[in-house]
N, C-alpha and C. Protein backbone atom coordinates (compact mmCIF):
# COMPACT_ATOMS: atom_id res chain seq x y z
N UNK A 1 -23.14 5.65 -46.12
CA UNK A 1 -22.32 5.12 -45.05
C UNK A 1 -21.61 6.29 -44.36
N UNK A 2 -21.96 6.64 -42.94
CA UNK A 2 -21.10 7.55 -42.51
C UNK A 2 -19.53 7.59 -42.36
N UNK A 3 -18.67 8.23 -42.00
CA UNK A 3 -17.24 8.70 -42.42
C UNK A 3 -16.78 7.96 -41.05
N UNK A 4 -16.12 6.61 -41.05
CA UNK A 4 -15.41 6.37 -40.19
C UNK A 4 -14.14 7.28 -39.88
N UNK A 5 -14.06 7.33 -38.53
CA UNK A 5 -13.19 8.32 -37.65
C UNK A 5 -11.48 7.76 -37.95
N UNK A 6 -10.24 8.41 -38.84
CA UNK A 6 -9.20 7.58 -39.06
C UNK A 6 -7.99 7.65 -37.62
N UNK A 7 -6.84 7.11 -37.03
CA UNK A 7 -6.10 7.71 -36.13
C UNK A 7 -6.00 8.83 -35.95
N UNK A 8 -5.60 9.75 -37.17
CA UNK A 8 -4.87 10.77 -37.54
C UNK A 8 -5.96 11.87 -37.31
N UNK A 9 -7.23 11.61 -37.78
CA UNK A 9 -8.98 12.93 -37.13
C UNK A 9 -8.76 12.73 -36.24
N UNK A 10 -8.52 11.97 -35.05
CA UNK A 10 -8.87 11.49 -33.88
C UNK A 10 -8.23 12.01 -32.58
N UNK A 11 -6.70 12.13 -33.63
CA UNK A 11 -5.73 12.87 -32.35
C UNK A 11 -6.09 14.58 -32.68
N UNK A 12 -6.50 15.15 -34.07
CA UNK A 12 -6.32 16.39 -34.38
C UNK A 12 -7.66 16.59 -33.60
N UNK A 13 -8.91 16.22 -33.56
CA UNK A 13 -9.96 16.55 -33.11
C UNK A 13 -10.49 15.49 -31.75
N UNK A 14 -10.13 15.65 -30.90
CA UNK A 14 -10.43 14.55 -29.45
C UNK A 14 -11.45 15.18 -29.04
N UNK A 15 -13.05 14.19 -29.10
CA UNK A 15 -13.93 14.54 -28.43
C UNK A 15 -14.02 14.33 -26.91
N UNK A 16 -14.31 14.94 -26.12
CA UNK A 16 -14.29 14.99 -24.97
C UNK A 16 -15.79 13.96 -24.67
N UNK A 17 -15.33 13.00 -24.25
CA UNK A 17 -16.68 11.95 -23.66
C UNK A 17 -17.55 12.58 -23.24
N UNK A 18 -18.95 12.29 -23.54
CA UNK A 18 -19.86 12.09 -22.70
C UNK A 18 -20.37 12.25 -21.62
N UNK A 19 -21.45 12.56 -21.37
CA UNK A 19 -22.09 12.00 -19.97
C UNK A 19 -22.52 10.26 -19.88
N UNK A 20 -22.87 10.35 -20.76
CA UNK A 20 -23.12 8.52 -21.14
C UNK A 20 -21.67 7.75 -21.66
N UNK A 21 -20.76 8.33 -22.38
CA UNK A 21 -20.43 7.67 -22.47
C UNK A 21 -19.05 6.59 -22.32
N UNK A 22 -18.74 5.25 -22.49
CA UNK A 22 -18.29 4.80 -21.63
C UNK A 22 -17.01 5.18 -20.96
N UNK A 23 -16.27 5.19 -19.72
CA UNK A 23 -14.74 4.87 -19.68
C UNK A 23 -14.29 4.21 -20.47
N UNK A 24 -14.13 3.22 -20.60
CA UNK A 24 -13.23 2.63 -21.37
C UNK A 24 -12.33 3.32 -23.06
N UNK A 25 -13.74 4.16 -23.53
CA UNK A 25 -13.34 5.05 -24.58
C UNK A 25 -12.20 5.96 -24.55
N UNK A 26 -12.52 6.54 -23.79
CA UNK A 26 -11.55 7.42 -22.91
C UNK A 26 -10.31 6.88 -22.64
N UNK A 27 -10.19 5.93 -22.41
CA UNK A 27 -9.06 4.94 -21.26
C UNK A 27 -8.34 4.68 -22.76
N UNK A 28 -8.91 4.03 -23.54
CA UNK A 28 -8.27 3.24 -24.55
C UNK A 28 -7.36 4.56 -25.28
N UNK A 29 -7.78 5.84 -26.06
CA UNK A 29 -6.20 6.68 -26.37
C UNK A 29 -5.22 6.58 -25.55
N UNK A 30 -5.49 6.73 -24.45
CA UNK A 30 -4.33 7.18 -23.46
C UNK A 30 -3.21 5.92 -23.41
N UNK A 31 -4.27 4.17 -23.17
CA UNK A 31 -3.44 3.42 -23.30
C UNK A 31 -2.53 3.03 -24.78
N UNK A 32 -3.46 3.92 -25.93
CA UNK A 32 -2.44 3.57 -26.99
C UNK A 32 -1.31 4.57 -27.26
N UNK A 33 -1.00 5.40 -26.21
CA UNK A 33 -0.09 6.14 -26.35
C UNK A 33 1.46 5.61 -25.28
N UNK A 34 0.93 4.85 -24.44
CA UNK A 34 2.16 4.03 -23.74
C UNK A 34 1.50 3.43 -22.32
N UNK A 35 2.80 2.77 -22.00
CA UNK A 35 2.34 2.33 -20.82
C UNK A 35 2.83 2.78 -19.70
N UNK A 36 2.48 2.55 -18.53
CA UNK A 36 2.99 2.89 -17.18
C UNK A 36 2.99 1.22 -16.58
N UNK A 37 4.08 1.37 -15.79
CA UNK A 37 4.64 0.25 -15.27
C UNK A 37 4.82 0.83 -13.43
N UNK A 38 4.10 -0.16 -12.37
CA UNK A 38 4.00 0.30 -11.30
C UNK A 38 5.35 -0.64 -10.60
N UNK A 39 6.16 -0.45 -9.91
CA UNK A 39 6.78 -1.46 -9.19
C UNK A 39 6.35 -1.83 -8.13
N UNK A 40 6.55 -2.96 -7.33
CA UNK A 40 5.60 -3.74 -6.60
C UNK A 40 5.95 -2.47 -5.02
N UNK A 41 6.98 -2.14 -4.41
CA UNK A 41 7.07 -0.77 -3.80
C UNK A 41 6.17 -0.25 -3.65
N UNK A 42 5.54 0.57 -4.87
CA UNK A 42 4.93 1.72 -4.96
C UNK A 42 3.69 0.69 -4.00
N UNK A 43 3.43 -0.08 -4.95
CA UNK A 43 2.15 -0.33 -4.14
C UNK A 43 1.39 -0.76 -2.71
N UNK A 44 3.37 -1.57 -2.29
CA UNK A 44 3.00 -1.85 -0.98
C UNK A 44 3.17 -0.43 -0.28
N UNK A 45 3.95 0.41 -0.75
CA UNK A 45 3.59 1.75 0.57
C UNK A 45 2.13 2.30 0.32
N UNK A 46 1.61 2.26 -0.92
CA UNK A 46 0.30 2.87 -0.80
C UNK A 46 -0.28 2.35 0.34
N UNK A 47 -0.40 0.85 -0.04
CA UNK A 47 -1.35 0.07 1.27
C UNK A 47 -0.67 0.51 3.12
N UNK A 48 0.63 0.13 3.11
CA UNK A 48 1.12 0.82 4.41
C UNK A 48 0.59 2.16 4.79
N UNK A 49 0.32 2.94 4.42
CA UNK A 49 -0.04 4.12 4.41
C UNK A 49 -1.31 3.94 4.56
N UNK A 50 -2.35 3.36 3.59
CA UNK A 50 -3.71 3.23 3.93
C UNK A 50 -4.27 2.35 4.83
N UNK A 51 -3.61 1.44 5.43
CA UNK A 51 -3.69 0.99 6.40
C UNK A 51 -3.03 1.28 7.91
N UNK A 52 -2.24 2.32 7.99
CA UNK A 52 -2.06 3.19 8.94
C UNK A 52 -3.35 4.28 9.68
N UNK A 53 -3.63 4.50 8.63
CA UNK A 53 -5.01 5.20 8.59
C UNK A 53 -6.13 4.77 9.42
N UNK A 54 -6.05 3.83 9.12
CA UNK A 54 -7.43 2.56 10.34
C UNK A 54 -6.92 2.92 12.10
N UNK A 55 -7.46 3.27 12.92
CA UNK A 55 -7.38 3.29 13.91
C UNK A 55 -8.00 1.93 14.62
N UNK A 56 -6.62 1.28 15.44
CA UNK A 56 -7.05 0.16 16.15
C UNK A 56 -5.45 -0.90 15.91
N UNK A 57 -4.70 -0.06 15.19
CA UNK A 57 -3.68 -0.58 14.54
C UNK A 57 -2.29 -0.46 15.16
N UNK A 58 -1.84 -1.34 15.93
CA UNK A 58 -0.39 -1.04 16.48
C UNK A 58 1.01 -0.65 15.84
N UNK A 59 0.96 -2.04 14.89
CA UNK A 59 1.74 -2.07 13.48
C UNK A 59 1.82 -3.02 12.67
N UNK A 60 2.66 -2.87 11.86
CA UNK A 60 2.38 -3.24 10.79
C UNK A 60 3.57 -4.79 10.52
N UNK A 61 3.66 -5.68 10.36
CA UNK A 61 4.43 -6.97 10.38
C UNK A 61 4.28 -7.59 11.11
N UNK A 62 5.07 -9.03 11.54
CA UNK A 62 5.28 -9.85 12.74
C UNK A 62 6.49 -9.12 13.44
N UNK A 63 6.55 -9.81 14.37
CA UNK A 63 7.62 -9.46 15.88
C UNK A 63 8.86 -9.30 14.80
N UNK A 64 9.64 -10.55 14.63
CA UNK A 64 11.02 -10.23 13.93
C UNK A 64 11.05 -9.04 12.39
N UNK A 65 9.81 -8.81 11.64
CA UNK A 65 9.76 -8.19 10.66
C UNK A 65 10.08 -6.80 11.48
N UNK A 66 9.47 -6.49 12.37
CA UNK A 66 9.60 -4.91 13.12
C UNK A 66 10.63 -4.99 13.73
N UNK A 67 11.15 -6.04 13.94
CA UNK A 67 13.10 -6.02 15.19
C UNK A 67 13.67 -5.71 13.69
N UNK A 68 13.60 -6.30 12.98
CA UNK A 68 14.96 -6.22 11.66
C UNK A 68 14.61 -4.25 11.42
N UNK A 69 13.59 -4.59 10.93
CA UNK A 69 13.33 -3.21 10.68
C UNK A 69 13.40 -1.91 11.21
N UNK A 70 13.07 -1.94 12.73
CA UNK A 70 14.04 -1.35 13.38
C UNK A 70 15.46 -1.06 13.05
N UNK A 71 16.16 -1.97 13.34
CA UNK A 71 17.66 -2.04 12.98
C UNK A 71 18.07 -1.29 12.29
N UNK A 72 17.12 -1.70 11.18
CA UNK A 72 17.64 -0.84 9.39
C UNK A 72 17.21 0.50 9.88
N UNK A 73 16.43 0.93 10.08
CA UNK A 73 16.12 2.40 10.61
C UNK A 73 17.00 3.10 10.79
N UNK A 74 17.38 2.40 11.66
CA UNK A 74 19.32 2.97 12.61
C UNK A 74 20.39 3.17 11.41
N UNK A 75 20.68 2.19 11.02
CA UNK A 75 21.39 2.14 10.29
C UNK A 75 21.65 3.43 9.23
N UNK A 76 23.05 4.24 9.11
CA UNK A 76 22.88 5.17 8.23
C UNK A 76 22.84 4.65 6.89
N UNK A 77 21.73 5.75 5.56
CA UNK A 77 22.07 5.14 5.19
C UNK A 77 20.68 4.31 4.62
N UNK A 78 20.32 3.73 5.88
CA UNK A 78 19.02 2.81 5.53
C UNK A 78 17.68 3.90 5.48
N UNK A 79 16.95 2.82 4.97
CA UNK A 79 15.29 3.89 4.49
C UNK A 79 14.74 3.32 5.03
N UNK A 80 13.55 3.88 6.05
CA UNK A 80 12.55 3.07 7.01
C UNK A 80 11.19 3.07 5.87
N UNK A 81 10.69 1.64 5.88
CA UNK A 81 10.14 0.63 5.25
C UNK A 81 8.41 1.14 5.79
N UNK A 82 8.07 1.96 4.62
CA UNK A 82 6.69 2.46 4.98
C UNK A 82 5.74 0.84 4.69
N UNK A 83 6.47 -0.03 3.77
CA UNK A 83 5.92 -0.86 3.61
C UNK A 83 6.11 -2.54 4.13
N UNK A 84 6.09 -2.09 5.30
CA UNK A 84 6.96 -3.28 6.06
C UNK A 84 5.65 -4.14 6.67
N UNK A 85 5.61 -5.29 6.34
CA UNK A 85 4.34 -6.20 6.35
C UNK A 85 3.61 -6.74 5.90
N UNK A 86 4.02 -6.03 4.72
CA UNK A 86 3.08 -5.95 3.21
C UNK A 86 3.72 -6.27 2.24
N UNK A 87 3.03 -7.78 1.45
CA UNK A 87 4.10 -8.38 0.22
C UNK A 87 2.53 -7.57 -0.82
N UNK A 88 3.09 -7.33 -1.98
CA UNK A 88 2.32 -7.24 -3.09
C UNK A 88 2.31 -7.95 -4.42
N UNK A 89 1.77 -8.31 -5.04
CA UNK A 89 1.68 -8.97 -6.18
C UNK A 89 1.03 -8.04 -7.15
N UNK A 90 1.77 -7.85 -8.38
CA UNK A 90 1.31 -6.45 -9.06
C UNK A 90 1.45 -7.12 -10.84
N UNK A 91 0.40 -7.08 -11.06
CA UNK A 91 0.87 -7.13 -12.78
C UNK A 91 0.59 -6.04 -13.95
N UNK A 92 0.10 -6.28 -14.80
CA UNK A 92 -0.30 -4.96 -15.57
C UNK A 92 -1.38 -4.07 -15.55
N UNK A 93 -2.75 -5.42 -14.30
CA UNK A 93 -4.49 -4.54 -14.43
C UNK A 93 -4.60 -4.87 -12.84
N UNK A 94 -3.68 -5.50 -12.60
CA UNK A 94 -4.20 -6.28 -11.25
C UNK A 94 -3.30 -5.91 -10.24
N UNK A 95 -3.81 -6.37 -8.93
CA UNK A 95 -2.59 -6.59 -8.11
C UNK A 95 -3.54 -7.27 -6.63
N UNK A 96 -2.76 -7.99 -6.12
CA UNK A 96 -3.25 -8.80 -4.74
C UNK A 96 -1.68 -8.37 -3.71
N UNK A 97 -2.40 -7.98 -2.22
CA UNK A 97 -1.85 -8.04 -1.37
C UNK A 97 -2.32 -8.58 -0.01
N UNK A 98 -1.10 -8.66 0.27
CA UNK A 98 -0.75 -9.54 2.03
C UNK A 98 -0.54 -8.62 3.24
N UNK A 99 -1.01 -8.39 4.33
CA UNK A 99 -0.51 -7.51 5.19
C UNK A 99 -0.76 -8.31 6.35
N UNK A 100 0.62 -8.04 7.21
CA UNK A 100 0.53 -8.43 8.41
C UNK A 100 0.32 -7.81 9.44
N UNK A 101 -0.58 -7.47 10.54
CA UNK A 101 -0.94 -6.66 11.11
C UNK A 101 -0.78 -7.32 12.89
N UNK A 102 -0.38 -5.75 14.22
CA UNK A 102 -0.75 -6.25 14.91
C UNK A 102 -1.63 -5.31 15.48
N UNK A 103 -2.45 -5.67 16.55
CA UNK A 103 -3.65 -5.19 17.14
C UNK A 103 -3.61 -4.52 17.96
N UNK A 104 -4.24 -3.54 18.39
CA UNK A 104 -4.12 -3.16 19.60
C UNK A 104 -5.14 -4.00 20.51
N UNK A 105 -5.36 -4.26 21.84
CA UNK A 105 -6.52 -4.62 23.10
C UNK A 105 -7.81 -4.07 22.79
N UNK A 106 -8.64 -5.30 22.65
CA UNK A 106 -9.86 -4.83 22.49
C UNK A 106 -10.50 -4.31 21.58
N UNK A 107 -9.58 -4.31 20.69
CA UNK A 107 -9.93 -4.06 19.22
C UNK A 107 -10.77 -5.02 18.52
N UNK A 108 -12.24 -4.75 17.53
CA UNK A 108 -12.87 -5.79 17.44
C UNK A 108 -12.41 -6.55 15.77
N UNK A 109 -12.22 -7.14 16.28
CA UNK A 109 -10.85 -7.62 14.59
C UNK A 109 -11.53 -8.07 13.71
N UNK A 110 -12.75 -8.57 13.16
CA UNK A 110 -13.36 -8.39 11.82
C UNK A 110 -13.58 -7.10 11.22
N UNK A 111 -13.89 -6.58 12.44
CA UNK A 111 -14.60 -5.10 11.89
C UNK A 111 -13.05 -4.18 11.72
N UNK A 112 -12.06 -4.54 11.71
CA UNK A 112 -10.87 -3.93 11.77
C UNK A 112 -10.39 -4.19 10.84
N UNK A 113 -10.34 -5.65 10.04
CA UNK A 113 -10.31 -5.96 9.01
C UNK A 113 -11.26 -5.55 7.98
N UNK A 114 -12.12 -5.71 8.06
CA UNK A 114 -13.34 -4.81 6.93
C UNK A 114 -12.77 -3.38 6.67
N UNK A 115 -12.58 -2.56 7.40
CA UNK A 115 -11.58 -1.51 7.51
C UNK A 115 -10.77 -1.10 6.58
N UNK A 116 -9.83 -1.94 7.42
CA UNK A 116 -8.11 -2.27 6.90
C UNK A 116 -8.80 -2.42 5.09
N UNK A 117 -9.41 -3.54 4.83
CA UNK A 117 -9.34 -3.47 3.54
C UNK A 117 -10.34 -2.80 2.72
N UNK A 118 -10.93 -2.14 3.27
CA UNK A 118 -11.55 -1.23 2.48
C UNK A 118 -10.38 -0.01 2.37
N UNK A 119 -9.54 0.50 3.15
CA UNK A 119 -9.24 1.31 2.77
C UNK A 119 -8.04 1.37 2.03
N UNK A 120 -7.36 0.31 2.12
CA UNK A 120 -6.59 -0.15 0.86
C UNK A 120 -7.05 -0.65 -0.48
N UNK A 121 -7.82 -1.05 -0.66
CA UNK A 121 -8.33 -1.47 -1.54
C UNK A 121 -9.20 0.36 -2.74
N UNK A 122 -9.51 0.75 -1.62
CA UNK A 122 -10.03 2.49 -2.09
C UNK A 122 -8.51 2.97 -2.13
N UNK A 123 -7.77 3.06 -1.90
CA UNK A 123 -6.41 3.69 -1.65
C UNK A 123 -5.11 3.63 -2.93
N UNK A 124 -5.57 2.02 -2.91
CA UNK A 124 -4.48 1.57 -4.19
C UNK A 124 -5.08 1.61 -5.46
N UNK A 125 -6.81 1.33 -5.24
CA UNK A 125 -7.22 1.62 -6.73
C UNK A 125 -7.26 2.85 -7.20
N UNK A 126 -7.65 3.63 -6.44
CA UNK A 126 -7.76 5.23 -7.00
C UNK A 126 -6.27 5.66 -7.00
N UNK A 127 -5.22 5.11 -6.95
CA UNK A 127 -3.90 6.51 -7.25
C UNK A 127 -3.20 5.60 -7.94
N UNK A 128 -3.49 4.17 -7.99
CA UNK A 128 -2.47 3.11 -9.40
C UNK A 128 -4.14 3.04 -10.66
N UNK A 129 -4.83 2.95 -10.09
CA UNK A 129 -5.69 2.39 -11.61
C UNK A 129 -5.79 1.03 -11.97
N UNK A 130 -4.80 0.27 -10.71
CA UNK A 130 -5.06 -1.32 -10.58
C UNK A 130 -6.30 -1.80 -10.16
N UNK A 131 -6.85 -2.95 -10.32
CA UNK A 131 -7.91 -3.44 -9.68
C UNK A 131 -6.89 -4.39 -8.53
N UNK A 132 -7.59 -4.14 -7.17
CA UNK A 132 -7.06 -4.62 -6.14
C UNK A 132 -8.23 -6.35 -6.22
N UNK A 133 -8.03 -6.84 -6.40
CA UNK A 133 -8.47 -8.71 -6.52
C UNK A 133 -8.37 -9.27 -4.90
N UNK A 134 -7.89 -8.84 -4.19
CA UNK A 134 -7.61 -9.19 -3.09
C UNK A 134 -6.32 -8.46 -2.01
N UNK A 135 -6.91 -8.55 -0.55
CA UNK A 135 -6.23 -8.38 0.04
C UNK A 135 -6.47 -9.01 1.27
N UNK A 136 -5.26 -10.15 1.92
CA UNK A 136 -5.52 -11.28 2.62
C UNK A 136 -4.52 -10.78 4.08
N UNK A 137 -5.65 -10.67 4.88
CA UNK A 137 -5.12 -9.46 6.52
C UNK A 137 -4.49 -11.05 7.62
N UNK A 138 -3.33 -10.77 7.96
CA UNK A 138 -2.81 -11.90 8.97
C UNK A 138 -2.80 -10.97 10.19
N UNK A 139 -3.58 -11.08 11.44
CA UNK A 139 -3.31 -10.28 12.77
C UNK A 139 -2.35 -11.62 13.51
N UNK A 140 -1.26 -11.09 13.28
CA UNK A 140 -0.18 -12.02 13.97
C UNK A 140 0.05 -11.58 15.61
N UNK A 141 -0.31 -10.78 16.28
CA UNK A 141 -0.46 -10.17 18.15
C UNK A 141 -1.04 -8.99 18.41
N UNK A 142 -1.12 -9.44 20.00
CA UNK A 142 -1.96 -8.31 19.99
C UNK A 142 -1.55 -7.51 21.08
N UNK A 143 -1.32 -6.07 20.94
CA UNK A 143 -0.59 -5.28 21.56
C UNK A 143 -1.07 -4.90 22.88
N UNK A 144 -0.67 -5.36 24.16
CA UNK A 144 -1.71 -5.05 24.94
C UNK A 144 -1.25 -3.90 26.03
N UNK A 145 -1.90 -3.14 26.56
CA UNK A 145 -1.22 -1.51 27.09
C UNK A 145 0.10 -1.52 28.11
N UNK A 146 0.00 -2.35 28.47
CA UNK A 146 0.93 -2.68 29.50
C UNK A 146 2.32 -3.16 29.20
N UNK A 147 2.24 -3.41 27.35
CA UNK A 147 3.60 -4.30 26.89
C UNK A 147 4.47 -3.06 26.46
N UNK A 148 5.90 -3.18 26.00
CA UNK A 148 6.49 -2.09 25.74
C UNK A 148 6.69 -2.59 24.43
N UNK A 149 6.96 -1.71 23.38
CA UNK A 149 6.98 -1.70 21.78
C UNK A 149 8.11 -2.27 21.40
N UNK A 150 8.58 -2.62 20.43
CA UNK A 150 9.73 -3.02 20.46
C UNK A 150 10.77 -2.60 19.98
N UNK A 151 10.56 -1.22 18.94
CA UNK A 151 10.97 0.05 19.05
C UNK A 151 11.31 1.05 20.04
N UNK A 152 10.45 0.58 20.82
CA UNK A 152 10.59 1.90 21.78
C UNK A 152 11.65 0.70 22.95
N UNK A 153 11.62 -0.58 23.16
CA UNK A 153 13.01 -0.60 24.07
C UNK A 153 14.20 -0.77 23.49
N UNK A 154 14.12 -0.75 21.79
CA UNK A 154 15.59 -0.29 21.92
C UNK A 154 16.05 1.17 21.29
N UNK A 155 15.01 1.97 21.52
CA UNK A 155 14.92 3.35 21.59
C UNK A 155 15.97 3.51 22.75
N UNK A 156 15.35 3.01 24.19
CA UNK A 156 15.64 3.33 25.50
C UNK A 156 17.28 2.31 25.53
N UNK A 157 17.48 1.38 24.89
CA UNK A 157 18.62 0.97 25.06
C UNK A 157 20.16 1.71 24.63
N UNK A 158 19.60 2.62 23.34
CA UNK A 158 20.62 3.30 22.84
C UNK A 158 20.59 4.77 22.77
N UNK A 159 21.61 5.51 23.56
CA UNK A 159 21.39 6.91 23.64
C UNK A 159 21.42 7.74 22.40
N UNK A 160 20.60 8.54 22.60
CA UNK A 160 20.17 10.04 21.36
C UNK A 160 21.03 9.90 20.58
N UNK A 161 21.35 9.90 19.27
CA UNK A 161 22.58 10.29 18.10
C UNK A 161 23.55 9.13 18.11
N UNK A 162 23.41 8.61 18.97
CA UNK A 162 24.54 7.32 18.62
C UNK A 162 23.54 6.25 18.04
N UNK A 163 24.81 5.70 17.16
CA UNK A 163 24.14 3.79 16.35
C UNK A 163 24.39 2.87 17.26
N UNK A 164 23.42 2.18 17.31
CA UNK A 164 23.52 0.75 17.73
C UNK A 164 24.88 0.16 17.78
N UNK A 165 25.63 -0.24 18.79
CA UNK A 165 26.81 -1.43 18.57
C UNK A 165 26.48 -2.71 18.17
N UNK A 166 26.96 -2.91 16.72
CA UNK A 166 26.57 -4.22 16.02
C UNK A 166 27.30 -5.53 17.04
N UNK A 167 26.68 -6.04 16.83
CA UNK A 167 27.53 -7.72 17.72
C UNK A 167 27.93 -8.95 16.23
């Protein structure tokens, strides 16, 4: 009967896998040494970020999600919301996300969506190690050249270095 391998050989002598053989081998020391815990954050800025990336993309939320957010921008103090649009659902192997998106004109929006989630989906799996299960794209408007942002008029409403007057 050959010499089963005990904990204690295992950490003093770590064979380095394979060409054949599996991940999971590999995967399993590391997970018996602890865990990592992602907060749901981390993951919606990954996706904000990888979905910035897609060209065809105005921004990222509905109308009032980008007015509030704005605001907070201003605000000293406040942290502008790389992940603004984007709810995530995150557990220990998994995670599913929501993004709300708006469009730019003429943009062809399946193929924008195919996109969008390919590259979140490549984005969040490779730097969390989650399996992305889903990601469900809402194009809530569509930005058309002629409209003004809604950032940018109350850019123009409030001069350089000064805050907003709250009402």
């Amino acid at each position: 009967m050959p010499d089963t391998p005990t904990p204690a050989t295992m950490h003093k002598n770590p064979a380095a896998p394979g060409p054949g053989a599996p991940a999971a081998d590999a995967g399993r020391v590391v997970a018996e040494r602890g865990r990592t815990a992602l907060a749901v954050g981390v993951v919606e800025k990954i996706a904000g970020m990888a979905a910035r990336e897609v060209s065809g993309i105005h921004a990222l939320g509905s109308g009032l999600s980008r007015t509030f957010g704005a605001m907070r921008d201003r605000v000293p103090g406040g942290k502008s919301s790389i992940g603004r649009g984007i709810k995530a659902e995150v557990g220990e192997k998994q995670t599913a996300i929501d993004i709300a998106l708006v469009v730019e004109y003429g943009v062809v929006i399946p193929e924008l969506a195919r996109q969008v989630r390919e590259n979140i989906i490549d984005a969040v799996e490779r730097m969390t190690g989650l399996e992305v299960v889903e990601v469900n794209i809402a194009v809530n408007d569509v930005h058309l050249p002629d409209e003004p942002d809604v950032e940018e008029e109350e850019e123009e409403s409030v001069p350089s270095g000064q805050r907003p007057k709250l009402k």
